[in-house]
N, C-alpha and C. Protein backbone atom coordinates (compact mmCIF):
# COMPACT_ATOMS: atom_id res chain seq x y z
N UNK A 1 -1.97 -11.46 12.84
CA UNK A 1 -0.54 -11.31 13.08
C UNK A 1 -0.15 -9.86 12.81
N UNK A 2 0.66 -9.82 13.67
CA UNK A 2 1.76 -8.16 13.02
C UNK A 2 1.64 -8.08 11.77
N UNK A 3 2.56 -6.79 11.70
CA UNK A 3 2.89 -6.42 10.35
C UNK A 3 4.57 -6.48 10.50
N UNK A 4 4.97 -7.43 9.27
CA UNK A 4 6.21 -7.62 9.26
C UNK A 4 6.73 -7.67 7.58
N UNK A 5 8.24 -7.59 7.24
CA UNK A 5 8.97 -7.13 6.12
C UNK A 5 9.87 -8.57 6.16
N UNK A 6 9.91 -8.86 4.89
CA UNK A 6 10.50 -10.37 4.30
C UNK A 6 10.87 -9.42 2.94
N UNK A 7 12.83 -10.26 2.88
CA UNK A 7 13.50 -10.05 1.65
C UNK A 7 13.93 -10.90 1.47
N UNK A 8 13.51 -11.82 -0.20
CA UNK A 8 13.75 -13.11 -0.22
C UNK A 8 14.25 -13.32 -1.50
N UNK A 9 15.12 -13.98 -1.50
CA UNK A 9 16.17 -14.40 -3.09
C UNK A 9 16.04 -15.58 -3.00
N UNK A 10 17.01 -15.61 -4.27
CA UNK A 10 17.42 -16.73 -4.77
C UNK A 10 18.66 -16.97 -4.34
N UNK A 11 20.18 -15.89 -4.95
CA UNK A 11 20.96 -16.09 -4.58
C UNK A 11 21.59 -14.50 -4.09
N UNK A 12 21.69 -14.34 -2.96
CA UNK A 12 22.44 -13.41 -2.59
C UNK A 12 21.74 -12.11 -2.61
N UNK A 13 22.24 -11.02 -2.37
CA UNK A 13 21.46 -9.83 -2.75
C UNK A 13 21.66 -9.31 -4.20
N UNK A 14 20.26 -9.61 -4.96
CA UNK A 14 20.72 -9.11 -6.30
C UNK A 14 20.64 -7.47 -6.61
N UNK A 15 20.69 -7.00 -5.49
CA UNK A 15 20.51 -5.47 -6.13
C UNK A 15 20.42 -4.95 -5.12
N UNK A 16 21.27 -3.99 -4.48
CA UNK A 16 22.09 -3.64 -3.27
C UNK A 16 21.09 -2.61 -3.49
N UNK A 17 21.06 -1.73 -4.17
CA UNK A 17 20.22 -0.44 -3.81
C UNK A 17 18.67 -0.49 -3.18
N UNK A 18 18.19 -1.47 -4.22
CA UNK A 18 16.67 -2.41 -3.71
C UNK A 18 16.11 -2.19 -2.33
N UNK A 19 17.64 -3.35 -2.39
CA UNK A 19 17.66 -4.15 -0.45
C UNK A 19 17.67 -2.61 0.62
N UNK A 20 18.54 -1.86 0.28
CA UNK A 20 18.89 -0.83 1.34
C UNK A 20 17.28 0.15 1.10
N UNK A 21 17.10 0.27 0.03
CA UNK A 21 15.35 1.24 0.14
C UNK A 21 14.52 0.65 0.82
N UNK A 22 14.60 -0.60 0.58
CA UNK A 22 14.00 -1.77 1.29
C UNK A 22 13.79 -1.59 3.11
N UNK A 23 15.30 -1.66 3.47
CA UNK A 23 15.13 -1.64 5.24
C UNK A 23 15.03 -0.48 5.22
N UNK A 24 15.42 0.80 4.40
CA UNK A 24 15.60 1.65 4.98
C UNK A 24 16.34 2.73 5.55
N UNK A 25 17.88 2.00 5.04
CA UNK A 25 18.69 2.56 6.17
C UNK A 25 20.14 2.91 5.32
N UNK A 26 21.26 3.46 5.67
CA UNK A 26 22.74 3.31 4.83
C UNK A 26 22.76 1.71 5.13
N UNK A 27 23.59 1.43 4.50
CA UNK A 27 24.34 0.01 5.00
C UNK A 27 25.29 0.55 5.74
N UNK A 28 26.11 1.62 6.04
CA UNK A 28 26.86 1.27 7.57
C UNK A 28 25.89 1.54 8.78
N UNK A 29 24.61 2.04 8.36
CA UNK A 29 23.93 2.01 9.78
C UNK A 29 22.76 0.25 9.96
N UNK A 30 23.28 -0.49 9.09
CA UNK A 30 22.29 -1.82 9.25
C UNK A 30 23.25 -2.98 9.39
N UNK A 31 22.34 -3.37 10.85
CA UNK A 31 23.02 -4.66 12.23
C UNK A 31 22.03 -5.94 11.32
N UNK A 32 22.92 -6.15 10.87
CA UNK A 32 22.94 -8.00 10.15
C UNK A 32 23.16 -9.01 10.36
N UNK A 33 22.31 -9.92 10.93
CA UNK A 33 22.85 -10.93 11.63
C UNK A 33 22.65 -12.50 10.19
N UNK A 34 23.46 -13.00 10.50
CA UNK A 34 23.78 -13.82 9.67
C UNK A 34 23.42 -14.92 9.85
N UNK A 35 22.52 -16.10 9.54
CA UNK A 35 22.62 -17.28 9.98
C UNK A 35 22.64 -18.68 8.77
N UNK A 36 24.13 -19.06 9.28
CA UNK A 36 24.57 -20.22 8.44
C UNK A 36 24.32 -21.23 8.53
N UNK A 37 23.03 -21.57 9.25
CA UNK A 37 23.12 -23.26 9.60
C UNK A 37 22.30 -24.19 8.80
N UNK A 38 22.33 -23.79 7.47
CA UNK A 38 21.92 -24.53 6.53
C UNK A 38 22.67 -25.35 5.96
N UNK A 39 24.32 -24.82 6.48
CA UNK A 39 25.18 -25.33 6.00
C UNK A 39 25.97 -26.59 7.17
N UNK A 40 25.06 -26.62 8.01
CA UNK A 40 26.03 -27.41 9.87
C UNK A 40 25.98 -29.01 9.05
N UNK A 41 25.76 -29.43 7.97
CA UNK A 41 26.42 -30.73 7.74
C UNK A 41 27.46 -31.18 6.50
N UNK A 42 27.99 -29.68 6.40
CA UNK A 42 28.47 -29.89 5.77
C UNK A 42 29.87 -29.92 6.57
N UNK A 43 31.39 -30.60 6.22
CA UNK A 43 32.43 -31.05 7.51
C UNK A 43 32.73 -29.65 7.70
N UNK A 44 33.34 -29.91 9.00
CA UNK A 44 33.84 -28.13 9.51
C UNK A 44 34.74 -27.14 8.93
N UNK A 45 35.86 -27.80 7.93
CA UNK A 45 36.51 -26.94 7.62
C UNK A 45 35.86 -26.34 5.97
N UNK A 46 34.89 -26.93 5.65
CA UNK A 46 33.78 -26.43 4.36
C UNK A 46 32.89 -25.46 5.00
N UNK A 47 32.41 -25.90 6.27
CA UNK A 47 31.57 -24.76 7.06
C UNK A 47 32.30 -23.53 6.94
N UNK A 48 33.73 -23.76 7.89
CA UNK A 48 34.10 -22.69 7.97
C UNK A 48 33.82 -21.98 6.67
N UNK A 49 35.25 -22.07 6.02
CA UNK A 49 34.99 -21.73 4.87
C UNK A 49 34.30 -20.87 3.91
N UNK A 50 33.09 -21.23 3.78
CA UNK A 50 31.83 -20.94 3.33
C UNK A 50 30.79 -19.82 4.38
N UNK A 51 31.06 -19.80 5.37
CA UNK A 51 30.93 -18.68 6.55
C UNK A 51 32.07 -17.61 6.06
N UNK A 52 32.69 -17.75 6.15
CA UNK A 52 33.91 -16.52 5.48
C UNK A 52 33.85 -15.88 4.23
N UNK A 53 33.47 -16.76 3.45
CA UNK A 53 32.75 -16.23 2.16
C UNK A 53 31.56 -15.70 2.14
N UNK A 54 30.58 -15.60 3.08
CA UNK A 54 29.71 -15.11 3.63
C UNK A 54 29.64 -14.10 3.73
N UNK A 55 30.52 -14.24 5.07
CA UNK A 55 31.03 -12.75 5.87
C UNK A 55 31.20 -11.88 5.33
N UNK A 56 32.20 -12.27 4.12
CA UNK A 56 33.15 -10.71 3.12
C UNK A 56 32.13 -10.72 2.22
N UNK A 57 31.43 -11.30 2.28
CA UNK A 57 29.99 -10.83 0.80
C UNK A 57 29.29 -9.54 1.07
N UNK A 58 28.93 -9.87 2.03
CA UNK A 58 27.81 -8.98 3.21
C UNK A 58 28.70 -7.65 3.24
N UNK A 59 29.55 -7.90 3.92
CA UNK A 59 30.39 -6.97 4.52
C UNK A 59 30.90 -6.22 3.19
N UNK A 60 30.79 -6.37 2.09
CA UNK A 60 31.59 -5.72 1.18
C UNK A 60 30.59 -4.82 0.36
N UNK A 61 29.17 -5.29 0.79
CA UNK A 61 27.79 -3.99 0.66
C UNK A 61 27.92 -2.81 1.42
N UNK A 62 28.72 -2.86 2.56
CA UNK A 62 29.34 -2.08 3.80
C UNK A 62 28.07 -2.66 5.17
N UNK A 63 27.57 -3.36 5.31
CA UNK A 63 26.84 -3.66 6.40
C UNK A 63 27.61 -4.57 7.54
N UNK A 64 27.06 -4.00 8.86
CA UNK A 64 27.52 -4.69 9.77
C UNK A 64 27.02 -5.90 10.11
N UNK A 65 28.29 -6.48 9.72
CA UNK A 65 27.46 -8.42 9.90
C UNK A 65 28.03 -9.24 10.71
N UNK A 66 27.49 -9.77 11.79
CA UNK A 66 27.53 -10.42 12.73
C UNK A 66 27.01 -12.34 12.42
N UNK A 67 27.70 -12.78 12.49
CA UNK A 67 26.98 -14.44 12.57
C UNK A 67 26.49 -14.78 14.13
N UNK A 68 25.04 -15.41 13.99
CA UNK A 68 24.20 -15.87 14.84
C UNK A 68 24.57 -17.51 14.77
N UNK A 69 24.98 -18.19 15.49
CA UNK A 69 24.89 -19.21 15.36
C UNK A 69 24.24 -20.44 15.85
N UNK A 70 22.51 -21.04 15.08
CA UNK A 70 22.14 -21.26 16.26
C UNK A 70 22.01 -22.41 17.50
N UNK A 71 23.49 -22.83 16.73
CA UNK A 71 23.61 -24.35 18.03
C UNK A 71 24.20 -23.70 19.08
N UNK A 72 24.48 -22.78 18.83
CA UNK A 72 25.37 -22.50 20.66
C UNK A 72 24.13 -21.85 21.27
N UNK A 73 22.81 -22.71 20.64
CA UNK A 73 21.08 -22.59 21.55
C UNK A 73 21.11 -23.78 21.55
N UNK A 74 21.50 -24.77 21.59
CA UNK A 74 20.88 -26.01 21.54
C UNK A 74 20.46 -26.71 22.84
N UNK A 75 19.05 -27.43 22.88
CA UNK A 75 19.08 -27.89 24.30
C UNK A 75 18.82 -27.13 25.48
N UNK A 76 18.49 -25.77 25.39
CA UNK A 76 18.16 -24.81 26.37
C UNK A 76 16.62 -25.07 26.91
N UNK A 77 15.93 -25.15 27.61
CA UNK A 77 15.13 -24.99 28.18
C UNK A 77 14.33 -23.74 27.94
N UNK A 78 15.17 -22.80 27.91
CA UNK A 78 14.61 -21.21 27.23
C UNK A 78 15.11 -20.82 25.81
N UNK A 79 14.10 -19.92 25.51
CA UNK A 79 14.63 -19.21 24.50
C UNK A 79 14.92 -17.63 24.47
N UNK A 80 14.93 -17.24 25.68
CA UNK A 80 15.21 -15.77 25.98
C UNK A 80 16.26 -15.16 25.81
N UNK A 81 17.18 -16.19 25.60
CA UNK A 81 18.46 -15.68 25.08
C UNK A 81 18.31 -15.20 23.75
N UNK A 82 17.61 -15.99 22.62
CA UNK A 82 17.80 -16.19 21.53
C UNK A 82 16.56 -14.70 21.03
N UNK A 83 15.78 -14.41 21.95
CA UNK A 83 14.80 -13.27 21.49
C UNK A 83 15.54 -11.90 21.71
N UNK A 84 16.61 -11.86 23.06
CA UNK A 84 17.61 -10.60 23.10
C UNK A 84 18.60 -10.66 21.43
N UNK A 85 19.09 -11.48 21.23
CA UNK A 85 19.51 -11.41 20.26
C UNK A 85 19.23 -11.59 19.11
N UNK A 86 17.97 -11.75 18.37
CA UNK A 86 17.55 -11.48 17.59
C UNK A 86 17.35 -9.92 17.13
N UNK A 87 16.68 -9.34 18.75
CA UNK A 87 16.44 -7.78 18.89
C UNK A 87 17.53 -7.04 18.64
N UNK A 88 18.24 -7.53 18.05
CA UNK A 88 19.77 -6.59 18.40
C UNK A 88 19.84 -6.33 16.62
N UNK A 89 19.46 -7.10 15.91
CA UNK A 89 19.47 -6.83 14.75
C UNK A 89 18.54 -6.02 13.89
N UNK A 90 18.82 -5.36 12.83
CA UNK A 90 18.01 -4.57 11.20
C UNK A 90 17.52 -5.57 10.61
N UNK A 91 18.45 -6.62 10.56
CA UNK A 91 18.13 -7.83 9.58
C UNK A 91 18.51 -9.14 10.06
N UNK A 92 17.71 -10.19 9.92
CA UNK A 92 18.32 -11.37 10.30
C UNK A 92 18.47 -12.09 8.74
N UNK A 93 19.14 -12.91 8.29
CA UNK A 93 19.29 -13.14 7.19
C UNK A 93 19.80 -14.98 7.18
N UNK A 94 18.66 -15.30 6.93
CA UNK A 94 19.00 -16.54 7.13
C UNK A 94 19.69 -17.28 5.35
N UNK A 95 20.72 -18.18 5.78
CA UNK A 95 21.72 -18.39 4.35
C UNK A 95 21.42 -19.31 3.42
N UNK A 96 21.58 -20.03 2.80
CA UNK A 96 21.28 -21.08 1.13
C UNK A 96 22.19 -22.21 2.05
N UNK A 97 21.95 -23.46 1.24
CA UNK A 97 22.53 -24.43 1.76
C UNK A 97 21.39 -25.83 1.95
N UNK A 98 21.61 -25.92 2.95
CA UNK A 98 20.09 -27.53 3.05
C UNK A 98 19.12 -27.66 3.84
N UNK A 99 17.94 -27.14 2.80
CA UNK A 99 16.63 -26.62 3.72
C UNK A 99 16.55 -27.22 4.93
N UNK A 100 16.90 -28.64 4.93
CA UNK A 100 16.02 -29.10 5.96
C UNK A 100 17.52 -29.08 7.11
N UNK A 101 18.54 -29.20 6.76
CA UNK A 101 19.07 -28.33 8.06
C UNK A 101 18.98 -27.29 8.59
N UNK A 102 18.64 -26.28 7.71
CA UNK A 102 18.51 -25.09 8.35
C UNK A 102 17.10 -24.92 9.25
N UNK A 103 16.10 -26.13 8.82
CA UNK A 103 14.73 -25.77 9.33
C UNK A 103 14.89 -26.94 10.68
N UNK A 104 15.94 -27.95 10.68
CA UNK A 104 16.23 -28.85 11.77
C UNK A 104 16.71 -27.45 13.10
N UNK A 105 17.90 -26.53 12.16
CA UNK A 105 18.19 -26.20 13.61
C UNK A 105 17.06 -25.07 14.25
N UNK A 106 16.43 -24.35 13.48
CA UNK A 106 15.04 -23.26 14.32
C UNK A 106 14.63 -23.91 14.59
N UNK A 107 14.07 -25.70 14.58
CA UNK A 107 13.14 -26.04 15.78
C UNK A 107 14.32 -26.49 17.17
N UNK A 108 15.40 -26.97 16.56
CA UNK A 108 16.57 -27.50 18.00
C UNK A 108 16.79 -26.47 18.82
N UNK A 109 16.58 -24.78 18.30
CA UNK A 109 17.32 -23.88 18.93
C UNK A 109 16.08 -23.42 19.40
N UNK A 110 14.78 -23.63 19.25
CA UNK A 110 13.88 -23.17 19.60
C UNK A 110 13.66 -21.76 19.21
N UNK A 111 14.39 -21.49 17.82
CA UNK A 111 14.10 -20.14 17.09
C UNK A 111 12.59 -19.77 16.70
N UNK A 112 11.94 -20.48 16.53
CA UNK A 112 10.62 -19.95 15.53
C UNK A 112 10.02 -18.93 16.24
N UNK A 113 9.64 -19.12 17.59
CA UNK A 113 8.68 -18.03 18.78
C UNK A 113 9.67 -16.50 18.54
N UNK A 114 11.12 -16.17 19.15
CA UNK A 114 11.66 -15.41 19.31
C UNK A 114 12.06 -14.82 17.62
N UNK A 115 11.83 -15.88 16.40
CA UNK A 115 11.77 -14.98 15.49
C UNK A 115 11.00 -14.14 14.83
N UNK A 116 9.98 -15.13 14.99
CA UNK A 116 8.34 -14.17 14.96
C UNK A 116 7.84 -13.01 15.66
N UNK A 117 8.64 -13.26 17.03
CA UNK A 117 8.70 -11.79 17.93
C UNK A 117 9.42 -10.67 17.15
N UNK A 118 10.52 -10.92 17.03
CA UNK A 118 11.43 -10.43 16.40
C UNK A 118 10.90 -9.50 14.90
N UNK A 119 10.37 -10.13 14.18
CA UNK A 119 10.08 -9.91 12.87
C UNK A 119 8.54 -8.54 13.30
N UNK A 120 7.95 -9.09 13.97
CA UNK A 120 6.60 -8.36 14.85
C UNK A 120 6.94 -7.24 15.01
N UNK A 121 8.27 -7.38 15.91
CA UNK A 121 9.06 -5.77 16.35
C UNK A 121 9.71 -4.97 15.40
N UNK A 122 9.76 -5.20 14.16
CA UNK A 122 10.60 -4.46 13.12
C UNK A 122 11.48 -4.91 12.68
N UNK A 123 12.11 -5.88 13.15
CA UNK A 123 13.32 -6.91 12.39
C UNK A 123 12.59 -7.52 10.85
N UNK A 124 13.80 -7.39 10.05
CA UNK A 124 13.23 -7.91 8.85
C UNK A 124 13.91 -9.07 8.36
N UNK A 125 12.92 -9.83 7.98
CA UNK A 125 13.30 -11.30 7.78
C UNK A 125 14.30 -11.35 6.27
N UNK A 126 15.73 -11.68 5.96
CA UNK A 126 16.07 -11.82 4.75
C UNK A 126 16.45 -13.42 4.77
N UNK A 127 16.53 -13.96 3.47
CA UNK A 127 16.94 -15.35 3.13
C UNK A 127 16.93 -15.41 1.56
N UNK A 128 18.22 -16.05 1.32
CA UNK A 128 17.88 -16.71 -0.04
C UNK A 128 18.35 -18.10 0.00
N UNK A 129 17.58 -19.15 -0.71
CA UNK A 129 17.55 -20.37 -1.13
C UNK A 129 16.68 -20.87 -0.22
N UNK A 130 17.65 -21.52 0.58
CA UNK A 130 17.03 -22.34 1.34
C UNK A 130 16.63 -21.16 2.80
N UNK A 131 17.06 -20.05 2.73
CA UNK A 131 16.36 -19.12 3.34
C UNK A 131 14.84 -18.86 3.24
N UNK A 132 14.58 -18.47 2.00
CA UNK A 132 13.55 -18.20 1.49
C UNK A 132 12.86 -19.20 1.27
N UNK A 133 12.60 -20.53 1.11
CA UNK A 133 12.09 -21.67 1.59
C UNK A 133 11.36 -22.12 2.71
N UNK A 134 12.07 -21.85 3.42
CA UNK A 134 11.78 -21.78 5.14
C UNK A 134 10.33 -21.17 5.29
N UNK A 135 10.70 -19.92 4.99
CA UNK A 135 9.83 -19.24 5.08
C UNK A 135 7.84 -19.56 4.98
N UNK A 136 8.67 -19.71 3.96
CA UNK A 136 6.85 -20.64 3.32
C UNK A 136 6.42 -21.73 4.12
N UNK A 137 5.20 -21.95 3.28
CA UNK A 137 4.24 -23.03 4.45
C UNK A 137 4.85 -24.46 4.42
N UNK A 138 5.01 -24.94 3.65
CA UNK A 138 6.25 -26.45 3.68
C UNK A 138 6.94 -26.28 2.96
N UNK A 139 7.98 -27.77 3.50
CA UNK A 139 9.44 -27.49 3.18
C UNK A 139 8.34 -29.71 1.60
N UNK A 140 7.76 -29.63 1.94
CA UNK A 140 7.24 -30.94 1.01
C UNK A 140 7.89 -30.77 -0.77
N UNK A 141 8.94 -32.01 -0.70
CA UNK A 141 8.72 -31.99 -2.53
C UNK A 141 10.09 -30.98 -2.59
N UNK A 142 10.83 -30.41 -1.93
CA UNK A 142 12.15 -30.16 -2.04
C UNK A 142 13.26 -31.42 -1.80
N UNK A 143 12.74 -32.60 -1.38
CA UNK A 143 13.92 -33.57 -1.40
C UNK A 143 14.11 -33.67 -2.82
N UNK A 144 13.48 -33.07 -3.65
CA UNK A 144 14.40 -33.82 -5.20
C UNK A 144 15.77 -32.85 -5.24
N UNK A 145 15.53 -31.85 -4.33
CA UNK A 145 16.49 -30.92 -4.35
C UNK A 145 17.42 -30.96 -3.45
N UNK A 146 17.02 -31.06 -2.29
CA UNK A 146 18.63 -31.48 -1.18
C UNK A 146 17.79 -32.62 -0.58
N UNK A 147 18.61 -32.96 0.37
CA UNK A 147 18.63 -34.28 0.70
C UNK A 147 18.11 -34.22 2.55
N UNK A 148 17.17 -34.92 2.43
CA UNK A 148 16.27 -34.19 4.37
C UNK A 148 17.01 -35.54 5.02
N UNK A 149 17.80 -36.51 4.65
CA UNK A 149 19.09 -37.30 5.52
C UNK A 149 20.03 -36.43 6.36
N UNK A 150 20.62 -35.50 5.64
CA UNK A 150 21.25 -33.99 5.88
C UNK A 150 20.98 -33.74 7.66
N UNK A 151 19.54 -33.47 7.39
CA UNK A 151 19.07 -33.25 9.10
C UNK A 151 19.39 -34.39 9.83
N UNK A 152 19.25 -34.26 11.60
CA UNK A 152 18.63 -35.01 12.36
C UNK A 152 17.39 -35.83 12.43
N UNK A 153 16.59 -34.29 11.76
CA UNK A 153 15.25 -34.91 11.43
C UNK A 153 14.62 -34.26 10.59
N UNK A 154 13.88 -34.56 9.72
CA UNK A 154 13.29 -34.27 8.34
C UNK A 154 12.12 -33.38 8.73
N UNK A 155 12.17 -32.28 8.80
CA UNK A 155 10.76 -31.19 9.39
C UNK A 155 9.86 -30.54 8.59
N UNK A 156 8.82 -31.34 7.69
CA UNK A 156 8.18 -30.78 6.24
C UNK A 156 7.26 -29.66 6.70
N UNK A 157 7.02 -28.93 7.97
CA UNK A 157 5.97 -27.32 7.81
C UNK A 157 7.55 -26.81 7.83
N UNK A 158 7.02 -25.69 6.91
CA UNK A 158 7.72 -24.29 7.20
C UNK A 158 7.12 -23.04 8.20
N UNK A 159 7.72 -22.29 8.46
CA UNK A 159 7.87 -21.43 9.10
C UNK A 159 6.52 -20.70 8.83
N UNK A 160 5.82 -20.69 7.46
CA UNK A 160 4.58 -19.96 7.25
C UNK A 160 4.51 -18.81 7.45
N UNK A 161 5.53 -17.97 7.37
CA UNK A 161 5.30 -16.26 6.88
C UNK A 161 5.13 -16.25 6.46
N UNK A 162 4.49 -16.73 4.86
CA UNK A 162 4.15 -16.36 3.71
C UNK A 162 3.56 -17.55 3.43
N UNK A 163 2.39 -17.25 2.54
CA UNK A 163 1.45 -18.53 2.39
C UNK A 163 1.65 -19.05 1.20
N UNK A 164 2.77 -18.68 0.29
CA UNK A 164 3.12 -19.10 -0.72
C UNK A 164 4.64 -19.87 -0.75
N UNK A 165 4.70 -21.01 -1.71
CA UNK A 165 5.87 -21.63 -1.44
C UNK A 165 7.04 -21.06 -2.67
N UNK A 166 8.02 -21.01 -1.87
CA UNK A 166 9.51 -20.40 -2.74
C UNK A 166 10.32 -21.46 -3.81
N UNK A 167 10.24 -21.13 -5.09
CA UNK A 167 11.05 -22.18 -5.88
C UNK A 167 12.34 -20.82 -6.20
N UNK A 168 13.26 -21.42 -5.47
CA UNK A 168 14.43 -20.60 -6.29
C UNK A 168 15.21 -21.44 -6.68
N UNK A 169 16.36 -20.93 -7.46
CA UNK A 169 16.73 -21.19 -8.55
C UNK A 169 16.30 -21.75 -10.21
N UNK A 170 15.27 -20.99 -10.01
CA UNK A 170 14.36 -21.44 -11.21
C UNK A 170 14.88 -21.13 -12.70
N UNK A 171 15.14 -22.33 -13.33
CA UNK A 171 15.87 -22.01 -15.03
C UNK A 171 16.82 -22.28 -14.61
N UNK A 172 17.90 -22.42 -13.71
CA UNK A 172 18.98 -22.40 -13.33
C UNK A 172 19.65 -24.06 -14.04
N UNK A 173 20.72 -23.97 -14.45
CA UNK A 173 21.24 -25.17 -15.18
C UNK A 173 21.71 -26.08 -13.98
N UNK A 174 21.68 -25.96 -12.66
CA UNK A 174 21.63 -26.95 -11.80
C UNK A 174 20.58 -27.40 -11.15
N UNK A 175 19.53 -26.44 -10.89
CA UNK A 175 18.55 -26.74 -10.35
C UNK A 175 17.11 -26.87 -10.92
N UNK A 176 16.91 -26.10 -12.00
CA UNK A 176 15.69 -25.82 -12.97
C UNK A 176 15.22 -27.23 -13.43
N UNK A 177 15.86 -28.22 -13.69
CA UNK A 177 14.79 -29.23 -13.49
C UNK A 177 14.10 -29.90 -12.57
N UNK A 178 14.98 -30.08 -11.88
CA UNK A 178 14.50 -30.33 -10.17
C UNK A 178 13.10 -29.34 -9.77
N UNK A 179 13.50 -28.15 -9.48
CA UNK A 179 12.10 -27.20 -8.98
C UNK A 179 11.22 -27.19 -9.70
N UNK A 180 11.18 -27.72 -11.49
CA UNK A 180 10.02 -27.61 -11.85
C UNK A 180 9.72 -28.64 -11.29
N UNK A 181 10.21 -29.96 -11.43
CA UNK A 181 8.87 -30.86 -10.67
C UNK A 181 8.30 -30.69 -9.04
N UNK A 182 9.50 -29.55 -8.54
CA UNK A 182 8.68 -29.33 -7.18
C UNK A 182 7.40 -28.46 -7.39
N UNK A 183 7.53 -27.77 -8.14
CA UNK A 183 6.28 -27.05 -8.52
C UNK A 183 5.00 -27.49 -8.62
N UNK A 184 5.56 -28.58 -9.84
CA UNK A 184 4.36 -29.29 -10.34
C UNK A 184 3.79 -30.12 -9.22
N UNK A 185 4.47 -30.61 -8.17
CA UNK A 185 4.18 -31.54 -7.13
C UNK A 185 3.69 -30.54 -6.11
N UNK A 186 3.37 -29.02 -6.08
CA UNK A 186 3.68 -28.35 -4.75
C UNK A 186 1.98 -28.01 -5.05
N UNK A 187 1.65 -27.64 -6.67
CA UNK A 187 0.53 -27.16 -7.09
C UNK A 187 -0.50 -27.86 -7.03
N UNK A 188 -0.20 -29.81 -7.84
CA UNK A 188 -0.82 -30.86 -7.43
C UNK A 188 -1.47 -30.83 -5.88
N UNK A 189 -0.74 -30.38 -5.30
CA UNK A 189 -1.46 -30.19 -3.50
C UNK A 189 -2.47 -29.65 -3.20
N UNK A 190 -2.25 -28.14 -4.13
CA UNK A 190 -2.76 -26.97 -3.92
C UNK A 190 -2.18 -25.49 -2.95
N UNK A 191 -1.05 -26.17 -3.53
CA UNK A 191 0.06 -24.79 -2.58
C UNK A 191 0.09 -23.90 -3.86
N UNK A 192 0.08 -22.33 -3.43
CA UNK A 192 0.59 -21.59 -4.73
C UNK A 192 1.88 -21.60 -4.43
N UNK A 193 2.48 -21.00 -5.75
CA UNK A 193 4.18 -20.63 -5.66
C UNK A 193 4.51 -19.78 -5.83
N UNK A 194 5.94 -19.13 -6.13
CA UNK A 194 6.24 -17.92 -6.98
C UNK A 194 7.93 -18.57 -7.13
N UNK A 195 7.98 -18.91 -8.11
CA UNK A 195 9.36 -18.71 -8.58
C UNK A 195 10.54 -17.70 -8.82
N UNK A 196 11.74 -18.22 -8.23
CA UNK A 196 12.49 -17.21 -8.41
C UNK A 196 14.37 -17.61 -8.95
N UNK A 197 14.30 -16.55 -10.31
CA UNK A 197 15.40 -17.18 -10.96
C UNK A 197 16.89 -16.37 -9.97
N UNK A 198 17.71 -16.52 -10.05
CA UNK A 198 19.16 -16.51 -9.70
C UNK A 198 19.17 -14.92 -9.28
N UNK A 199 18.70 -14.21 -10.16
CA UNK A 199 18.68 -12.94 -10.29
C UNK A 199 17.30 -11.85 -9.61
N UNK A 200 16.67 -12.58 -9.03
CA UNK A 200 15.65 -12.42 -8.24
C UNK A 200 14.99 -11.64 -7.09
N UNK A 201 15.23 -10.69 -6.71
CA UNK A 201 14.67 -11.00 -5.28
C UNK A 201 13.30 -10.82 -5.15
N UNK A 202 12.24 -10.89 -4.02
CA UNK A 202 10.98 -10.73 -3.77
C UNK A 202 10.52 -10.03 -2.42
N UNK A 203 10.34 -8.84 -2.35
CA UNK A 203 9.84 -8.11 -0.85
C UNK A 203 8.64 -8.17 -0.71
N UNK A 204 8.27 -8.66 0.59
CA UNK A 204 6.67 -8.74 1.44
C UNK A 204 6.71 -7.85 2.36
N UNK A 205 5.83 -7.50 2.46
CA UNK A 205 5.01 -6.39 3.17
C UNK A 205 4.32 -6.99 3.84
N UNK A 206 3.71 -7.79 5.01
CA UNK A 206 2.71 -8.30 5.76
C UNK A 206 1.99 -7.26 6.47
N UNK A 207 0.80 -6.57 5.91
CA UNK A 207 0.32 -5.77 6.98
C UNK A 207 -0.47 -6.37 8.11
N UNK A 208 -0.68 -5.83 9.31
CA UNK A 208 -1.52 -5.97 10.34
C UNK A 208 -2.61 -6.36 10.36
N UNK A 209 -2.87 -7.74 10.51
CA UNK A 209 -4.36 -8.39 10.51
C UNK A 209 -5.01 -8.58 11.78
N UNK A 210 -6.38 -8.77 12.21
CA UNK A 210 -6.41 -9.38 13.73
C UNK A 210 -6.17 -10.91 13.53
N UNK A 211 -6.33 -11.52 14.47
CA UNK A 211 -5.90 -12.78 14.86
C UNK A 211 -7.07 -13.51 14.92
């Protein structure tokens, strides 16, 4: 595979200076695309909502942030739409919320191909929670943590950019008991992990392998 760049939290960007050495760039020169659909079951006016709180988060690092949204892909036959616009972004940043919605809608929207392109070409993958989840090789042993009813349909591979699985919110007084037993259940398998507390983030470097 390519060589591609993953920035992955727990919650949010914990350290603005990091992130920007990180891509590279000012934050008024980095195109951020936003994607909330971790959150599509939750009712619409909480969606909203919570997209707006989003928005002014991002936006108040000074970056230009755009929301991707990816049901207005749903049901397409192609995904060529969805690879122009991926390309348009510095960062795609996928949001926290319920893994397995967010991993229901990249297979409905037919995201995974055009993000992997994407990421190949210099786009850099960001996520925290259930962002950074995704990412990894399964989504297995996070139902103690959200609820895979949530989805349409319950989709246990992940995305597999990274061959290690993401526990965030680790220690956390809502979630820290929960992820340890995902741990303990993830290791029992033979998945490694890397935990990550509130305050967290984790950058990958994927260099260029052959295939």
């Amino acid at each position: 595979m390519a060589g591609m760049k993953l920035y992955l939290s727990s919650h949010g960007i914990p350290d603005v200076k990091d992130f920007l050495e990180f891509v590279g760039k000012p934050a008024r020169k980095i195109k951020f695309g936003l994607i909330m659909n971790a959150k599509d079951h939750n009712v619409p006016v909480e969606r909203a909502a919570k997209r707006n709180e989003m928005l002014a988060y991002f936006k108040g690092f000074g970056l230009s942030v755009h929301e991707i949204d990816l049901r207005d892909y749903y049901g397409g036959s192609s995904n060529s739409d969805l690879i122009a616009e991926f390309r348009r972004f510095d960062v795609l940043w996928l949001n926290g919320g319920n893994t397995y919605s967010l991993r229901w809608a990249l297979a409905e929207s037919k995201a995974e191909q055009p993000l992997e392109e994407a990421l190949k070409g210099g786009v850099i993958y960001g996520g925290n929670s259930a962002g950074a989840i995704v990412a990894g090789p399964t989504l297995k042993y996070f139902d103690n943590v959200d609820d895979p009813s949530h989805a349409p349909q319950a989709i246990y591979k992940g995305l597999g950019l990274i061959d290690r699985a993401i526990l965030p919110h680790w220690g956390s007084k809502g979630f820290g008991k929960a992820v340890k037993s995902t741990k303990r259940r993830l290791e029992r398998d033979g998945y490694q992990t890397i935990a990550l507390t509130d305050g967290d983030a984790l950058t990958v470097e994927v260099t260029e392998v052959s295939e």
